[in-house]
Every structure is written in C-alpha cells, then in structure tokens.
Protein backbone atom coordinates (compact mmCIF):
# COMPACT_ATOMS: atom_id res chain seq x y z
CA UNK A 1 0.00 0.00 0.00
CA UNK A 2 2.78 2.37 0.98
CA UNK A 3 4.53 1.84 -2.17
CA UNK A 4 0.74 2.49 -4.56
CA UNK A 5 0.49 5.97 -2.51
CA UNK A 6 3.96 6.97 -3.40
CA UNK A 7 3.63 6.26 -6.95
CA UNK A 8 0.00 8.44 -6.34
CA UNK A 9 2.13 11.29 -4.97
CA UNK A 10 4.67 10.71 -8.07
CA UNK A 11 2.03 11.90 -10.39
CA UNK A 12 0.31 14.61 -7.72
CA UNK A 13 4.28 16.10 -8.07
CA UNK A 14 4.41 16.25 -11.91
CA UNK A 15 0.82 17.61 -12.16
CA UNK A 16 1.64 20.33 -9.34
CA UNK A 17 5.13 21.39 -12.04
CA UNK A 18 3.14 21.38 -14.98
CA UNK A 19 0.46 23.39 -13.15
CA UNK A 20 3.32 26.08 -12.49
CA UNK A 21 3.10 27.08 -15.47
CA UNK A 22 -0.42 27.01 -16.64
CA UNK A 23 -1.05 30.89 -15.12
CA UNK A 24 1.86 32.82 -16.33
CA UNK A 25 1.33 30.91 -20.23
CA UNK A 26 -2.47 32.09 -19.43
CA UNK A 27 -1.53 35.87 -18.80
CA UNK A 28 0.82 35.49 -21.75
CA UNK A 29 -1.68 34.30 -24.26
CA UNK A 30 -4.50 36.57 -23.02
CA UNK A 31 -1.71 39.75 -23.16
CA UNK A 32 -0.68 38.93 -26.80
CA UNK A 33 -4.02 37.99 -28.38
CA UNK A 34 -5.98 40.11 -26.31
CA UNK A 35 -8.25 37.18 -25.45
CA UNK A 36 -10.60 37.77 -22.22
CA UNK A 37 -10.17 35.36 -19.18
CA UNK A 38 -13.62 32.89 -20.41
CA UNK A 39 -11.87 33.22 -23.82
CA UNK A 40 -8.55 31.41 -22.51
CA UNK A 41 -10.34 29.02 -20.22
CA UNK A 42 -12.55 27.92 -23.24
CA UNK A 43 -9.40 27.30 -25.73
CA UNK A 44 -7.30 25.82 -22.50
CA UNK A 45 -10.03 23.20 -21.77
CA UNK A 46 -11.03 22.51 -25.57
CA UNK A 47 -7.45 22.48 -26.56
CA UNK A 48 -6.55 19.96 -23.69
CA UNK A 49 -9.63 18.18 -23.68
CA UNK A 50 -9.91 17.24 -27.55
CA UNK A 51 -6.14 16.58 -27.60
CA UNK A 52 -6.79 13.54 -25.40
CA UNK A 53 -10.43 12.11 -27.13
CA UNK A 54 -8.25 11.97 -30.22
CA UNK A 55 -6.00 10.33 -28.30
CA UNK A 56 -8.36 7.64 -27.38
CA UNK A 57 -9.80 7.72 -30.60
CA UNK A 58 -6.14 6.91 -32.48
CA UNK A 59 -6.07 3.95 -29.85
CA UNK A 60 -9.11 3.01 -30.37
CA UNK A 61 -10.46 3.29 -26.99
CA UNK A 62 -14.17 3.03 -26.41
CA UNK A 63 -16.75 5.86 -25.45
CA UNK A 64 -17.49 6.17 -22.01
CA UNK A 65 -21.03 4.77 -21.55
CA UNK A 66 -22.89 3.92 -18.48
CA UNK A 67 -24.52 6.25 -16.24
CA UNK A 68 -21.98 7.04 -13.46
CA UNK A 69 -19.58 7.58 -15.78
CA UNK A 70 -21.67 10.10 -17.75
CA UNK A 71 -22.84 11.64 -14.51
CA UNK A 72 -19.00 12.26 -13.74
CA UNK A 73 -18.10 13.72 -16.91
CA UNK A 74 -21.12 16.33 -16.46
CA UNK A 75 -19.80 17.12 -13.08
CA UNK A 76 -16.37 17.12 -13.33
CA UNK A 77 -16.66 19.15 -16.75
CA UNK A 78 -19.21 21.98 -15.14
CA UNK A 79 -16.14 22.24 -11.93
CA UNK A 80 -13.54 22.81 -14.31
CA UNK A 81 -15.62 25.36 -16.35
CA UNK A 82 -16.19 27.04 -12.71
CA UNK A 83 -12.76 26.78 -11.86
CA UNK A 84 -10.55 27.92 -15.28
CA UNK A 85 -13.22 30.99 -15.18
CA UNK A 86 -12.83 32.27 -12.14
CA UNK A 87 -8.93 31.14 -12.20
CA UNK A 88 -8.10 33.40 -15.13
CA UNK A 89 -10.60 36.19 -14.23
CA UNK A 90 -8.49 36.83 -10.71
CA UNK A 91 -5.07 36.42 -12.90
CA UNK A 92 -6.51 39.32 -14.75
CA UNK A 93 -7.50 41.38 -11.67
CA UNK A 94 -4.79 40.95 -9.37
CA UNK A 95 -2.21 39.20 -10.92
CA UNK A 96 -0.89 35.54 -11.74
CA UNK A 97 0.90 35.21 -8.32
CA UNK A 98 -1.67 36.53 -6.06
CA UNK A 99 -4.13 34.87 -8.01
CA UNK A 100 -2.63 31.53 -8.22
CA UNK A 101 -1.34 31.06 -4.46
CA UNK A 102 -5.05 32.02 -3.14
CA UNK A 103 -7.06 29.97 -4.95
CA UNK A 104 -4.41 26.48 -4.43
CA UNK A 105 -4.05 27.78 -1.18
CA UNK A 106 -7.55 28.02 -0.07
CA UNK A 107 -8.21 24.42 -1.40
CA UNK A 108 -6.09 22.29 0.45
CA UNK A 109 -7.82 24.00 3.67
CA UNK A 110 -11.27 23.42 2.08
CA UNK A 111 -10.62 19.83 1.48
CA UNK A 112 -9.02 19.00 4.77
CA UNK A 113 -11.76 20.26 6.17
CA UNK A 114 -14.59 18.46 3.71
CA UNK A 115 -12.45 15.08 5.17
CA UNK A 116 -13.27 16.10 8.40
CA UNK A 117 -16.48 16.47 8.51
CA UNK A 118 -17.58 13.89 6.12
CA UNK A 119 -15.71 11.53 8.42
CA UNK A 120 -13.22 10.03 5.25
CA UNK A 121 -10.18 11.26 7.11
CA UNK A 122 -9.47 11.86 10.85
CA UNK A 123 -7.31 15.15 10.67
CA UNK A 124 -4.44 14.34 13.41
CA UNK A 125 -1.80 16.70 14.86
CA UNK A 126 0.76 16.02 12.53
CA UNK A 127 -1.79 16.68 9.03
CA UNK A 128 -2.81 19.79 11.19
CA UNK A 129 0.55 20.67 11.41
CA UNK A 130 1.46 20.55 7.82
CA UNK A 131 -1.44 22.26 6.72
CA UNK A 132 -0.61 25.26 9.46
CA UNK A 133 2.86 25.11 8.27
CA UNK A 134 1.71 25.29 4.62
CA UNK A 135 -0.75 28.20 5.03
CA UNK A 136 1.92 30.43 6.66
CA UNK A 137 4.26 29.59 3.63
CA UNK A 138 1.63 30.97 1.69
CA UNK A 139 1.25 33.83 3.84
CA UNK A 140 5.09 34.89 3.95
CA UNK A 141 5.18 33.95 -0.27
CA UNK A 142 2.03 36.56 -0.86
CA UNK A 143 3.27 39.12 1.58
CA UNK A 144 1.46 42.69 1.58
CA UNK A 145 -0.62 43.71 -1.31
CA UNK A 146 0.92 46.48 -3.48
CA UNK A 147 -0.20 50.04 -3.20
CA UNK A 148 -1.08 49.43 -7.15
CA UNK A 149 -4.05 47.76 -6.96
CA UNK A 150 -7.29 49.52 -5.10
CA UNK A 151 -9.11 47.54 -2.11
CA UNK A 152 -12.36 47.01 -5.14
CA UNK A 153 -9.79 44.96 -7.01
CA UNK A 154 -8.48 42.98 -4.60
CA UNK A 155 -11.74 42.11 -3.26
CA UNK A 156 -12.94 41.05 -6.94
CA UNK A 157 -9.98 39.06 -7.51
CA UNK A 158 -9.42 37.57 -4.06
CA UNK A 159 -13.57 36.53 -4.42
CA UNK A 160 -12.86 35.03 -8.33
CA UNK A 161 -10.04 32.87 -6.61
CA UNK A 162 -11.91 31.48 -3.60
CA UNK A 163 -14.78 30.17 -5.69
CA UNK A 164 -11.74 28.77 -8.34
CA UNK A 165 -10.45 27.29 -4.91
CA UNK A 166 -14.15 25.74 -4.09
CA UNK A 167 -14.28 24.66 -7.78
CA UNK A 168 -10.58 22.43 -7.47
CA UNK A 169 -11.77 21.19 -4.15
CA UNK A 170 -15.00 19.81 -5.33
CA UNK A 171 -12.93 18.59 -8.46
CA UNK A 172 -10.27 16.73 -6.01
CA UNK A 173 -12.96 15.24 -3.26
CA UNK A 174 -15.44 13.83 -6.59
CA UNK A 175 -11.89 12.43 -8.21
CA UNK A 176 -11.05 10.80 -5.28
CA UNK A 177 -13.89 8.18 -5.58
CA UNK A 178 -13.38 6.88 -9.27
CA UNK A 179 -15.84 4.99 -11.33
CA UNK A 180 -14.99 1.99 -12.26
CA UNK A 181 -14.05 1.97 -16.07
CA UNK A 182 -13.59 5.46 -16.22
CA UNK A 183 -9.54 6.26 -16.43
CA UNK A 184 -8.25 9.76 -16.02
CA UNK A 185 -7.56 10.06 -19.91
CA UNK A 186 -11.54 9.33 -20.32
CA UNK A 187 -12.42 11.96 -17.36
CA UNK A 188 -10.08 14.31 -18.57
CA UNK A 189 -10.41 14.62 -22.10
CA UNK A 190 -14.25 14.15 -22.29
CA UNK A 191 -14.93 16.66 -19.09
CA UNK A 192 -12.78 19.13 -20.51
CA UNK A 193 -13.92 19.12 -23.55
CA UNK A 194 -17.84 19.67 -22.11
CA UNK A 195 -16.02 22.40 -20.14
CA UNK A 196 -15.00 24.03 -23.18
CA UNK A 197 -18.45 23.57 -24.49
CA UNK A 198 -19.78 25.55 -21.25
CA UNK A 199 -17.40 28.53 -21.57
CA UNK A 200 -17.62 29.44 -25.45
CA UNK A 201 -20.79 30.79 -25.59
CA UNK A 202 -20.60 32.56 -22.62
CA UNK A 203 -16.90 33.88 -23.83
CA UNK A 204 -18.23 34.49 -27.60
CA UNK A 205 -21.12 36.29 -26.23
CA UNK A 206 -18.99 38.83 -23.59
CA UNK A 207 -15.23 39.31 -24.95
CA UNK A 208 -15.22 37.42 -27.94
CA UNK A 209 -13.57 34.45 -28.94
CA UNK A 210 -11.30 35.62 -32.17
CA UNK A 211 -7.72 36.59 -32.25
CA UNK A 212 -5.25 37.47 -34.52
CA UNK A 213 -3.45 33.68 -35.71
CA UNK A 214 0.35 34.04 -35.75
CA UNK A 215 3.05 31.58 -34.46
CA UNK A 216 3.34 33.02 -31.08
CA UNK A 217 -0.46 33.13 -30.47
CA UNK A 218 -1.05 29.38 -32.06
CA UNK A 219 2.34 28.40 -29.36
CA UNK A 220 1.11 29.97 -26.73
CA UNK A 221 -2.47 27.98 -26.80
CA UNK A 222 -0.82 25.14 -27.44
CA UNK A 223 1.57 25.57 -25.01
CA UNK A 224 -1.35 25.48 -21.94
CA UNK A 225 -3.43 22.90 -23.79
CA UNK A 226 -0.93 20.49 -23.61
CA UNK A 227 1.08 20.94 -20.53
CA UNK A 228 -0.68 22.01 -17.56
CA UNK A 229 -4.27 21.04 -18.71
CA UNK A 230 -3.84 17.36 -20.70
CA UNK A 231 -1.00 16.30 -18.90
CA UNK A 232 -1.22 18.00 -15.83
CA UNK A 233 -4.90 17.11 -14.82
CA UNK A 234 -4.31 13.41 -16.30
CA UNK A 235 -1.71 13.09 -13.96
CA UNK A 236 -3.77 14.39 -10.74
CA UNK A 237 -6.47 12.18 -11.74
CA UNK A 238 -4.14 9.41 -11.96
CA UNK A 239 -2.17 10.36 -8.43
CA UNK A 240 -5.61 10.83 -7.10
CA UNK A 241 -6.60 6.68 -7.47
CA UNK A 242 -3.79 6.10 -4.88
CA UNK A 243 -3.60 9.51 -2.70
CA UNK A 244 -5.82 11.16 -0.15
CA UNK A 245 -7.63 14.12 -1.15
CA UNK A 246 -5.81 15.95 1.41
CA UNK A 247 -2.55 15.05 0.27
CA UNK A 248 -3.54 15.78 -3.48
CA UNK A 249 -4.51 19.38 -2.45
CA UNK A 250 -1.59 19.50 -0.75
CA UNK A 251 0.87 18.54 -3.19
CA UNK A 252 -0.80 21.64 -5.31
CA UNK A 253 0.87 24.01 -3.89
CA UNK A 254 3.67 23.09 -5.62
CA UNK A 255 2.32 25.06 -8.73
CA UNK A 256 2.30 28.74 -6.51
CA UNK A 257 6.02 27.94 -6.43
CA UNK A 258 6.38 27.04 -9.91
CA UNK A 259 4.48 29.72 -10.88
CA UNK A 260 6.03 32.57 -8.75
CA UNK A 261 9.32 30.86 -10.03
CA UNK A 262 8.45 31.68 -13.64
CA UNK A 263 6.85 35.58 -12.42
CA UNK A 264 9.92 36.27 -10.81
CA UNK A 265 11.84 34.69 -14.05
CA UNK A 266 10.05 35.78 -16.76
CA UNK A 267 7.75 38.95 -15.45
CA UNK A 268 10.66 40.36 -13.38
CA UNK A 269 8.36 40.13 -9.99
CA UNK A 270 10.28 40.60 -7.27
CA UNK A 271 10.51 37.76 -4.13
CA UNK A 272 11.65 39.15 -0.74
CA UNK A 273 13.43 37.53 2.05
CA UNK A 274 9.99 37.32 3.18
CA UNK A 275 9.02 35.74 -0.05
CA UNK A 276 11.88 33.12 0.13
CA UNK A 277 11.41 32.17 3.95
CA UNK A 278 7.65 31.51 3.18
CA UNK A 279 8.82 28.83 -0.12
CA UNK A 280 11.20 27.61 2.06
CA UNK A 281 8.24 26.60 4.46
CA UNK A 282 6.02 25.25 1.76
CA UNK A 283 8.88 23.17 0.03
CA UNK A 284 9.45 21.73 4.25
CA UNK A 285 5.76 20.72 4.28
CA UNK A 286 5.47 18.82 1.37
CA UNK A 287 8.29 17.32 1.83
CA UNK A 288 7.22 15.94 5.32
CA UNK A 289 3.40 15.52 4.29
CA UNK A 290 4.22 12.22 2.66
CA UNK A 291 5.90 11.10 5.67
CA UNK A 292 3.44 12.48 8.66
CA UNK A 293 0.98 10.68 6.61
CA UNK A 294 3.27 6.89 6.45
CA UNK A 295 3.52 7.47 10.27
CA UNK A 296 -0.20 8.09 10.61
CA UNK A 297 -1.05 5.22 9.24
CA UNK A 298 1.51 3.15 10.68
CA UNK A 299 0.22 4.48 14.18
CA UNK A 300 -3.14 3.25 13.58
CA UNK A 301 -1.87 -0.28 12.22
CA UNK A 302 -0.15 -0.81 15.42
CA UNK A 303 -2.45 0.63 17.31
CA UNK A 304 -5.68 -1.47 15.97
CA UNK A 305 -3.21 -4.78 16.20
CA UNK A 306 -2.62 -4.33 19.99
C-alpha cells in the first residue's frame, strides 16, 4: 500500500510542475491575443480536452457509456468550467501570483476540512501541522498587497479565486472516488472538452472568442493545452486513485512555487526575504506531508493490532 500511494504522490508532483506554469502561459496568451479570461479558459479546456479524445480515438479506446460515468463527466466538466473561469478572471485582476497562491491555497484547507467532517479522514496533529505550516508559507510567499491595486480589485480578484479554490476542491474530493471503467484520460479529455463547451458561448457572447493567428499566439495555446491542462490534470487524476484528497490538495501548492518561479523569471516580480522564507516553508511541508501521513497510518496499524 505504501509503495501504490507513493507512486500516487509521483504523479500529484508532476501535475503540481506542470500546473506552475499554466497561469503565467495564461496571462501570456490573453496579453498577446488580447483574449478575455472565459476566452482562454474555453481554448485551455477545448485544446486539452480534444487533444486527449483523439488520443483515445487513435487507440481506439471506447466511449465512455454507463450512467456514473456520464454523470461524472457532467460534473467534473461543469467544476472545471467554474474553476478555469474564475482562475483566469483573478489572474486578470490581481495578478498571476496573487491569483494563483489564493485559490491552491484556499483548497487544500477546504478539502481537509470536507475530510473532516464527512468523516473520510481523521485530521491528526501532525496533518494539522502541515497544513498550518503550509498556510503560513503561503502567507510569507504573498506578503502585503501592493499600493497598485485599489481595495475594489483585490476584493474582486481575491472573491474570483476562492470560488476557483471551491471549484478544485469539489474537483479533487469527486476524483477521489473513481468509477470503475472510467480512467483519467476518459475523465479528462471528455470533461474538458464539455467544459470548453460551457465557456464558449458565454466567452463568444462577452469578450469574444477571435484573435489574430500568428506563431506566437497558435504556441502559446498550445503551449497550456498540452502541458498544464492534458498532462497536468491526467496526472492528478491518476495520483488521485492512490492519494488522499488531502494530500492531493496538498501537493498543489507546488504550482504557486512554480508559478512565482516563472513571475519572478520571466515577469521580473520581485521575491523578498519574506518571499523566500515563506517557499522555504512550503517546500518543508510537502516534503514531510508524505511522511506524517506513512507514520499516521503506521500508528493506527499498530495501534488497531494491539
């Protein structure tokens, strides 16, 4: 068992570095094409979501039929719609960094907490711990809001990345039950592509769906199809079979220090001492997550043999 969840959190680890790069690429694509945040979301999830049916369709993999599986697909589909919205509308109101560490920073706290209550995991000192440890990471790596952006911005944004953070909660707690015959490629590329089905309209109807097509524009959406949204979310699904919830959401904060990584590297965004003490933290607890979580379980083995 110990070795199946650390082949889970293998995959949570890739999806978390691909995810890293999924909101600067975003902010990128929307800046050059002048594409509004539904308008990126829709070509994200369609681009990343029919990659992988044809996929399935060059291997000649079946349809997904049944009714729990087409019940998950809906579901899953109408959370990431909620999610890459609301995602990509707080990028473009307060930023890629702000943006992406409160909405994958919320979530782990939303889903530890959905465990509790639901009864599926009893949160101990040390997953307590982690989490607290976590969350001030985050808190050191935001810092202070700029004097650039007015208190009715940061509000907007900060309320667009809590529901994003609801959204990727509800994605993570559903995924963590699969349905048998149903494999993360299936999930991913048909619920994606729904998603994407969701958005246009709604993106065609308020900022428009056309852009100018040049090399850099065509790169750019393929560049966040393909990484962070076919391969990234494939992977998740996949850790997901093997993993806690908990430990899923956990292992996403790995893409706020990806993606600050590239801000700093790319954007020129400035980290802090504050900044660095606060990934320093974050890189400590999910490091030691895995392992509070072996000795958690091991504690309760030898405690339910004696």
């Amino acid at each position: 068992m110990l070795h199946r969840n650390t082949s889970g959190v293998g995959f949570l680890v890739v999806a978390g570095v691909l995810w890293g790069t999924g909101g600067l690429t975003g902010s990128l694509l929307a800046h050059h094409t002048g594409l509004g945040p539904l308008a990126v979301a829709a070509y994200r999830l369609g681009g990343g979501g029919l990659l992988l049916v044809a996929v399935r369709t060059a291997t000649r993999r079946p349809v997904p039929r049944g009714r729990d599986a087409r019940t998950r697909i809906a579901i899953v589909g109408g959370l990431a719609a909620l999610f890459q919205a609301t995602y990509f509308a707080a990028v473009q109101t307060v930023g890629v960094s702000v943006a992406t560490l409160l909405t994958i920073g919320a979530s782990p706290v939303l889903v530890l907490t959905a465990e509790a209550a639901t009864g599926r995991r009893r949160i101990g000192p040390g997953a307590a711990g982690i989490a607290t440890l976590a969350v001030a990471g985050l808190a050191l790596l935001v810092g202070v809001p700029d004097g650039t952006r007015n208190l009715t911005a940061l509000l907007a944004g900060g309320g667009f990345a809590l529901v994003a953070a609801a959204g990727f909660a509800a994605m993570t707690l559903i995924q963590a039950r699969p349905v048998p015959g149903l494999d993360e490629i299936a999930t991913t590329g048909w619920s994606f592509t729904l998603g994407a089905a969701l958005l246009a309209p709604i993106a065609a109807a308020t900022t428009g769906l056309r852009f100018t097509v040049d090399p850099a524009g065509l790169g750019l959406a393929a560049a966040i199809a393909v990484g962070p949204t076919a391969l990234g979310y494939a992977a998740y699904f996949r850790g997901l079979r093997t993993a806690p919830a908990g430990t899923a959401s956990l292992m996403a904060l790995l893409e706020p220090l990806i993606g600050t990584a590239l801000a700093a590297i790319v954007l020129g965004d400035r980290l802090g001492p504050a900044g660095l003490a606060g990934a320093a933290l974050l890189v400590v607890a999910l490091v030691l997550e895995p392992r509070v979580r072996a000795g958690g379980r091991h504690a309760v083995s030898v405690s339910s043999d004696g």
